[in-house]
Protein backbone atom coordinates (compact mmCIF):
# COMPACT_ATOMS: atom_id res chain seq x y z
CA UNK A 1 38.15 -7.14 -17.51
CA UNK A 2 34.95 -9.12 -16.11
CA UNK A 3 32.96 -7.76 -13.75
CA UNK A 4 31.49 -9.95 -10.99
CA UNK A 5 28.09 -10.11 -10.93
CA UNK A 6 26.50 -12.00 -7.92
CA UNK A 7 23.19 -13.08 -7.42
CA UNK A 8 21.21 -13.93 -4.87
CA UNK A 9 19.21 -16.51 -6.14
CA UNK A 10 16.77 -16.63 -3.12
CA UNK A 11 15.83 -12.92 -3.59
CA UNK A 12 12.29 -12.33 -4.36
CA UNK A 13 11.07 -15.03 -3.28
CA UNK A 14 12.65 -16.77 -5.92
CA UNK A 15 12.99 -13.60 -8.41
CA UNK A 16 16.86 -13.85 -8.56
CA UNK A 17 17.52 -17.15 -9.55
CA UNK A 18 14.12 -16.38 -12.21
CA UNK A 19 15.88 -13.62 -13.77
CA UNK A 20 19.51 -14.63 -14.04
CA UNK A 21 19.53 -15.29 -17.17
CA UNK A 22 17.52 -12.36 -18.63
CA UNK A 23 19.73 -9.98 -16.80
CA UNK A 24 22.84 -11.56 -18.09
CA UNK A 25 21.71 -10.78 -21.64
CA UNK A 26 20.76 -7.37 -20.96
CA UNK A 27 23.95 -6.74 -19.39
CA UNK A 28 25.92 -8.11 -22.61
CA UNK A 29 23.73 -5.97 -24.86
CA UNK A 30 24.90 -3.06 -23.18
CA UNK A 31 28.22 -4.21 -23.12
CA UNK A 32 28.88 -5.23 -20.02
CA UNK A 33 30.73 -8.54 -19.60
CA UNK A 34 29.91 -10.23 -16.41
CA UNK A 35 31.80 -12.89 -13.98
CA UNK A 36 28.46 -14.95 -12.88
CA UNK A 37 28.15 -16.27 -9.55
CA UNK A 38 25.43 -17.44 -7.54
CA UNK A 39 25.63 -17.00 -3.55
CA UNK A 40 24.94 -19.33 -0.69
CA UNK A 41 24.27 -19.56 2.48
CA UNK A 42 23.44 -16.82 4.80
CA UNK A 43 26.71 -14.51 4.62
CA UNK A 44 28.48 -15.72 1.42
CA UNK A 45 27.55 -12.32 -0.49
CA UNK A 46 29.86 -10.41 2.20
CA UNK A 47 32.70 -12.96 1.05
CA UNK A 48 32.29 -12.49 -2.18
CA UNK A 49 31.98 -8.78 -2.35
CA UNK A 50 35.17 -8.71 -0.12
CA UNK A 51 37.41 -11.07 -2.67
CA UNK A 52 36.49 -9.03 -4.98
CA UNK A 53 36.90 -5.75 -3.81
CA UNK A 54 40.04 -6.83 -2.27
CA UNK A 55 41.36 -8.42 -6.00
CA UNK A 56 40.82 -4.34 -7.15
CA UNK A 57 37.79 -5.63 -9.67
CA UNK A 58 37.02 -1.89 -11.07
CA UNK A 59 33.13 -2.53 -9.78
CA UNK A 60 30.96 -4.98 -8.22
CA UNK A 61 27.36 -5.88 -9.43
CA UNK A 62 25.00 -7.48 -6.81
CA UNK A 63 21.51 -8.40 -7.85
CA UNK A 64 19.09 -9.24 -5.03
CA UNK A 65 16.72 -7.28 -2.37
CA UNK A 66 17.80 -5.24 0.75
CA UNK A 67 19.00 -8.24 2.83
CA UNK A 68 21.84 -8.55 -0.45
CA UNK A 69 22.42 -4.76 0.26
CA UNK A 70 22.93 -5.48 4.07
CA UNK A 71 25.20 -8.49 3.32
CA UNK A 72 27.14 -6.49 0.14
CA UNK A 73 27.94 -3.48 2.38
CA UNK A 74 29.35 -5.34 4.82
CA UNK A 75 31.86 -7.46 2.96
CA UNK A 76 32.48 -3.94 1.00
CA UNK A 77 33.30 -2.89 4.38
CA UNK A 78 35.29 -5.38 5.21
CA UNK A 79 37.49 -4.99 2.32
CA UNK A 80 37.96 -1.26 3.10
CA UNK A 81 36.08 0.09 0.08
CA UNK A 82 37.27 0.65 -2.97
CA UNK A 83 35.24 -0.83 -6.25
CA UNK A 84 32.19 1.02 -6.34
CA UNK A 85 29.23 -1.27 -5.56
CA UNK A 86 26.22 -1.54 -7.88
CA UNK A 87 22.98 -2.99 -7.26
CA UNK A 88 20.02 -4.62 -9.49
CA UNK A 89 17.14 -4.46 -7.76
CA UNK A 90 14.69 -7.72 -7.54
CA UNK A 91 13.94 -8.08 -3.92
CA UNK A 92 10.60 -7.72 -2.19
CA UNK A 93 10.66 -4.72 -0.45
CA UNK A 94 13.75 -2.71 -2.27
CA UNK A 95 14.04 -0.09 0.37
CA UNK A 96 18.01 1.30 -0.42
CA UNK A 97 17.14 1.56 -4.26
CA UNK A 98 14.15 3.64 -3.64
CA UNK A 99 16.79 6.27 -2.58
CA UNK A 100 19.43 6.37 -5.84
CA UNK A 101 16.45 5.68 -8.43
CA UNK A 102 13.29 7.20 -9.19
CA UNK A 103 12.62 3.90 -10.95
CA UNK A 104 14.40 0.94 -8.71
CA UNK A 105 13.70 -1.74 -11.84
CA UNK A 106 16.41 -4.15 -12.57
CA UNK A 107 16.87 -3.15 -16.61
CA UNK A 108 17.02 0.44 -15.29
CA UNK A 109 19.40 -0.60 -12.87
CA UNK A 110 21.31 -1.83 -15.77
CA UNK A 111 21.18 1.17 -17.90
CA UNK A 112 22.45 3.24 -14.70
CA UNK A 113 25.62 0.46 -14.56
CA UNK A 114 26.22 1.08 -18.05
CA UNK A 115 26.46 4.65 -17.74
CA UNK A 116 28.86 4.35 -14.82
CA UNK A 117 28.15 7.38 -13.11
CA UNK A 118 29.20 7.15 -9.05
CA UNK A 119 28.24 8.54 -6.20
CA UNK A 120 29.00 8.64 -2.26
CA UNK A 121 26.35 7.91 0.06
CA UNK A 122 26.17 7.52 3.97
CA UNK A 123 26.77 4.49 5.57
CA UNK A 124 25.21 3.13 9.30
CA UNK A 125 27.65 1.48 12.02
CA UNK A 126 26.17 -0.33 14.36
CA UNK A 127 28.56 -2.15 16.76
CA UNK A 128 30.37 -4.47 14.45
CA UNK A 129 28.58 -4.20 11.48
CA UNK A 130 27.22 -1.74 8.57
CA UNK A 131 23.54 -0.87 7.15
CA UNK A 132 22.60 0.99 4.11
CA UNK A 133 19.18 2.07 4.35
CA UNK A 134 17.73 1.13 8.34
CA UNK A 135 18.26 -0.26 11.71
CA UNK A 136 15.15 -1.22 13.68
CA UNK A 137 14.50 -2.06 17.74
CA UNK A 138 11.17 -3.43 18.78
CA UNK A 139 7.99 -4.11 16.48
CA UNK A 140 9.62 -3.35 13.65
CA UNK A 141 12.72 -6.12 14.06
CA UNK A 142 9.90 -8.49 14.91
CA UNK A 143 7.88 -7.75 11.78
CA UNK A 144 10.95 -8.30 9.72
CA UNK A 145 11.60 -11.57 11.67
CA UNK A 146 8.35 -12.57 10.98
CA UNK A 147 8.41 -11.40 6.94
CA UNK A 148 11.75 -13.52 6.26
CA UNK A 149 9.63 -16.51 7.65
CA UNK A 150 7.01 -16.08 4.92
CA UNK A 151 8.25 -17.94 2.31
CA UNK A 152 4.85 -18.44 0.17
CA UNK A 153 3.67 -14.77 -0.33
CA UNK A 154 5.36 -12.04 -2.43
CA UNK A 155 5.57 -7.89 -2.40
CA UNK A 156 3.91 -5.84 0.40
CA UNK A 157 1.30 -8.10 1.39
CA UNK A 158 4.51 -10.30 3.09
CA UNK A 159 5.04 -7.16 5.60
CA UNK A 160 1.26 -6.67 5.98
CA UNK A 161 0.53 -10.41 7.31
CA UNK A 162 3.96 -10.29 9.12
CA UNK A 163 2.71 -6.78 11.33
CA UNK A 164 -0.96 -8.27 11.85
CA UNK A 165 1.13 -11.49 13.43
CA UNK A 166 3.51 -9.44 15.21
CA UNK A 167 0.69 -7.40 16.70
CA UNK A 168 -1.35 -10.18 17.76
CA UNK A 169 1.10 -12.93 19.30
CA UNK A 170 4.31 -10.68 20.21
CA UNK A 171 3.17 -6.92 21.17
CA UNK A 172 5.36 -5.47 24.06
CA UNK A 173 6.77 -2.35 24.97
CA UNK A 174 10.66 -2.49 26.97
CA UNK A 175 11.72 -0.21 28.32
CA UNK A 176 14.64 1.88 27.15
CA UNK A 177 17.46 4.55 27.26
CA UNK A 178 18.37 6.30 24.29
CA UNK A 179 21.36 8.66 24.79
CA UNK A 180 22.00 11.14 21.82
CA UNK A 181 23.72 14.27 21.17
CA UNK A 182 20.84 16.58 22.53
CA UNK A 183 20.24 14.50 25.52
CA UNK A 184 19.00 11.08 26.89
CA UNK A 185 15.32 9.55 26.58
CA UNK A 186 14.03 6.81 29.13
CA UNK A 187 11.03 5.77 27.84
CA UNK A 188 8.85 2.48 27.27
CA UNK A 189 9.08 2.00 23.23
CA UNK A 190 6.85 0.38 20.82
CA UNK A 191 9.83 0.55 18.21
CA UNK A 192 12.82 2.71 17.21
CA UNK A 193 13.90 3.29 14.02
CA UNK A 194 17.32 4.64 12.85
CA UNK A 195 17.14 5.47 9.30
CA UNK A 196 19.30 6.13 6.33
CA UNK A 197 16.40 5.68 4.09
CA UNK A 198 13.20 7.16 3.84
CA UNK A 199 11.06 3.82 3.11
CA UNK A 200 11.43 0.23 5.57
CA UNK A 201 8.92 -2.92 4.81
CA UNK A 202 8.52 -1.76 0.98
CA UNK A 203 6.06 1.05 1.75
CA UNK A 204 6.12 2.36 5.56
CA UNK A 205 7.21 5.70 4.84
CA UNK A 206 8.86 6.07 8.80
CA UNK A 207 11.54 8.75 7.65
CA UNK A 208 9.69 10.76 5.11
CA UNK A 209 12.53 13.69 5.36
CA UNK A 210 15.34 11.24 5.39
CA UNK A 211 18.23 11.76 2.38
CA UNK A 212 21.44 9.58 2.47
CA UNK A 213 23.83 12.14 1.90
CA UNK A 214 23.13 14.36 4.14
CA UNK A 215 25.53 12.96 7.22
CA UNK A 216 22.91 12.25 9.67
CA UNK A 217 20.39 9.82 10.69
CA UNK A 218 16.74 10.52 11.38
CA UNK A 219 15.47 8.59 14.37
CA UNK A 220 11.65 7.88 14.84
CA UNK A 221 10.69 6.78 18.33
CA UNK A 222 7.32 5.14 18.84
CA UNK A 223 6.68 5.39 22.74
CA UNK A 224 5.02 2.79 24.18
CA UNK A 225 1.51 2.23 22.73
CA UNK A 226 -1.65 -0.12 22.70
CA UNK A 227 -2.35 -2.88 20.23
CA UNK A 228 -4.79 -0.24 18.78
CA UNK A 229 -2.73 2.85 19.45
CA UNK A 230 -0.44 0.66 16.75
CA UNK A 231 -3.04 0.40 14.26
CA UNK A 232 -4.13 3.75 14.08
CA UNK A 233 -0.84 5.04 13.60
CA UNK A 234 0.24 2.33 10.72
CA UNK A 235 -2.10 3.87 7.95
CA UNK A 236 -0.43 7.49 8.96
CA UNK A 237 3.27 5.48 8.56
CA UNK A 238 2.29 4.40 5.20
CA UNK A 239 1.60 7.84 4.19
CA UNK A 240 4.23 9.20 6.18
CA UNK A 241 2.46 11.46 8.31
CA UNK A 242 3.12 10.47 11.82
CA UNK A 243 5.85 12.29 12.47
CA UNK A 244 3.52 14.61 14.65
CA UNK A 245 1.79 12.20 16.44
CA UNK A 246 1.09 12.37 20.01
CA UNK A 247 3.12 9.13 20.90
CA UNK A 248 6.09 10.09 18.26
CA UNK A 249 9.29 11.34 18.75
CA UNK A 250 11.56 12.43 15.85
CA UNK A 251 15.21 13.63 16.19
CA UNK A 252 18.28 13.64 13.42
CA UNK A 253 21.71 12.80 15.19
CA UNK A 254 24.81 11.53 13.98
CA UNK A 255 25.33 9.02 16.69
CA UNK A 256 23.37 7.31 19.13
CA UNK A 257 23.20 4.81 21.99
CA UNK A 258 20.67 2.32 23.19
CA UNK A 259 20.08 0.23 26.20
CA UNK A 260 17.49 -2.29 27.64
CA UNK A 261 17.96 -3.98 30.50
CA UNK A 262 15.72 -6.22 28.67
CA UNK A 263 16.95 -7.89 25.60
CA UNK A 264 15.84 -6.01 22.32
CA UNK A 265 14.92 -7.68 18.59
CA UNK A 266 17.21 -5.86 16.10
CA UNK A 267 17.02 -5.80 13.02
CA UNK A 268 19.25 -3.89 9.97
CA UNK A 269 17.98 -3.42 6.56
CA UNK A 270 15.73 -6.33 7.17
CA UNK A 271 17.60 -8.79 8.56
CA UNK A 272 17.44 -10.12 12.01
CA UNK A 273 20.57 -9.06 14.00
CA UNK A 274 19.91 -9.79 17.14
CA UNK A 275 17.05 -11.30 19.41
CA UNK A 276 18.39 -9.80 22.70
CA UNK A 277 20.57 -7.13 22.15
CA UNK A 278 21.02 -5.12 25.68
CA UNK A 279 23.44 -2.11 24.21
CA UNK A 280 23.68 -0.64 20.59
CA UNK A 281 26.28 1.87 20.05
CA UNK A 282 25.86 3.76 16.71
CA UNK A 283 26.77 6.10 14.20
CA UNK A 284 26.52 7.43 11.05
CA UNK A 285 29.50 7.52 8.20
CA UNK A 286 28.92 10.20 5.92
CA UNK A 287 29.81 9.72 2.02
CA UNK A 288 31.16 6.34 3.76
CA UNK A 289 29.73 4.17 0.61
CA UNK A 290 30.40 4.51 -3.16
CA UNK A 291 27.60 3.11 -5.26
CA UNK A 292 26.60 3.10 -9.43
CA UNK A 293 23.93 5.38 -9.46
């Protein structure tokens, strides 16, 4: 049987369509024969993930970055689960893959679909739809917002120019109530983060502790903070020791709800969800994913 393979050619920057062909060799040499298909426009990975889950193909191979996770997951979803979902790696930030391989490369990513050894991971809900690795409120929605604009630069440096931009030209802090199962928060924000994942923006380490099998989410809170309260504390994310800074909050819950009076930027595994969300109800699906890994 032939097992659909579909790429996001736009991945990378370009990396997807650039290394279609080399990964369709590499997957016959390891004797894997693949259904090739390209995707679209914005959303056409869900569909095809959910035909094929829903025509019982045994797995489904999606090659592109974490926006072709976001979009995979859902039409998985969508389907009900079933096929296990396996993913090559040739995005620009690669966040999800970071947590199943020690080396997210695409012909390592092959090798593990070879093997075909599963596993079940958690799975975000937020209102309607899913996320593998993240969900971001605030700064960090807007960097990503301003990253999938910049079409002309590749690897970290994208999220690096996208932050200085979002600092400069779109810095605010809304105010906020986060109810959770230990309590409720009111509180000015600079961003929250709901994470799966350890790793968001290729190399912001905001959930250092974070596993995705362990049922729960860990939420960062960055209260509301200065222009240059936000750049001191960005070298300490990238190392991943913020988590006891003064203007920091961490908590691990299995559900969560926001609201702004104001509407919030949103964003989930990198893509833009919504501009002016005013109430995100969320939770957590434990071993609610089956990947390759």
């Amino acid at each position: 049987m032939l097992t659909p393979l579909i790429i996001n050619p736009a991945a990378g920057r370009g990396t997807g369509r650039a290394l279609s062909d080399a990964i369709c060799c590499y997957l016959r040499e390891l004797g894997i024969s693949a259904r090739l298909s390209y995707s679209g426009a914005a959303g056409d990975i869900s569909v095809q993930v959910r035909q094929a889950v829903s025509a019982r193909a045994h797995a489904v191979i999606v090659v592109g970055g974490d926006g072709t996770v976001h979009e995979a997951v859902n039409g998985w979803m969508q389907a009900g689960g079933g096929a296990p979902l396996a993913i090559i790696p040739v995005g620009t930030g690669n966040d999800f893959m970071k947590m199943l391989s020690d080396e997210p490369a695409w012909r390592e990513a092959c090798r593990r679909i070879a093997r075909g050894s599963t596993r079940r991971v958690d799975l975000g809900r937020c209102n309607d739809f899913y996320f593998a690795n993240s969900l971001g409120v605030g700064f960090d929605a807007q960097v990503a917002s301003e990253a999938n604009r910049m079409q002309w630069l590749h690897g970290n440096l994208v999220y690096g120019v996208a932050l200085a931009k979002t600092l400069l030209f779109s810095h605010c802090t809304p105010s906020v109530r986060i109810q959770h199962a230990a309590g409720c928060l009111d509180t000015p924000i600079t961003l929250i983060a709901v994470n799966n994942g350890r790793v968001e923006g290729g190399a912001f380490r905001l959930a250092p502790d974070a596993e995705i099998n362990d049922g729960i989410f860990d939420v960062v809170i960055a209260r509301g903070m200065s222009r240059l309260g936000i750049l001191t504390l960005v070298p300490r994310v990238l190392r991943g020791t913020h988590l006891d800074h003064r203007s920091v909050t961490i908590f691990k819950t299995g559900k969560l709800t926001i609201e702004s009076e104001k509407g919030l930027p949103v964003h989930a595994d990198g893509e833009i969800r919504y501009r002016d969300a005013k109430r995100l109800d969320i939770e957590i699906l434990p071993a609610g994913l089956t990947v390759i890994a």
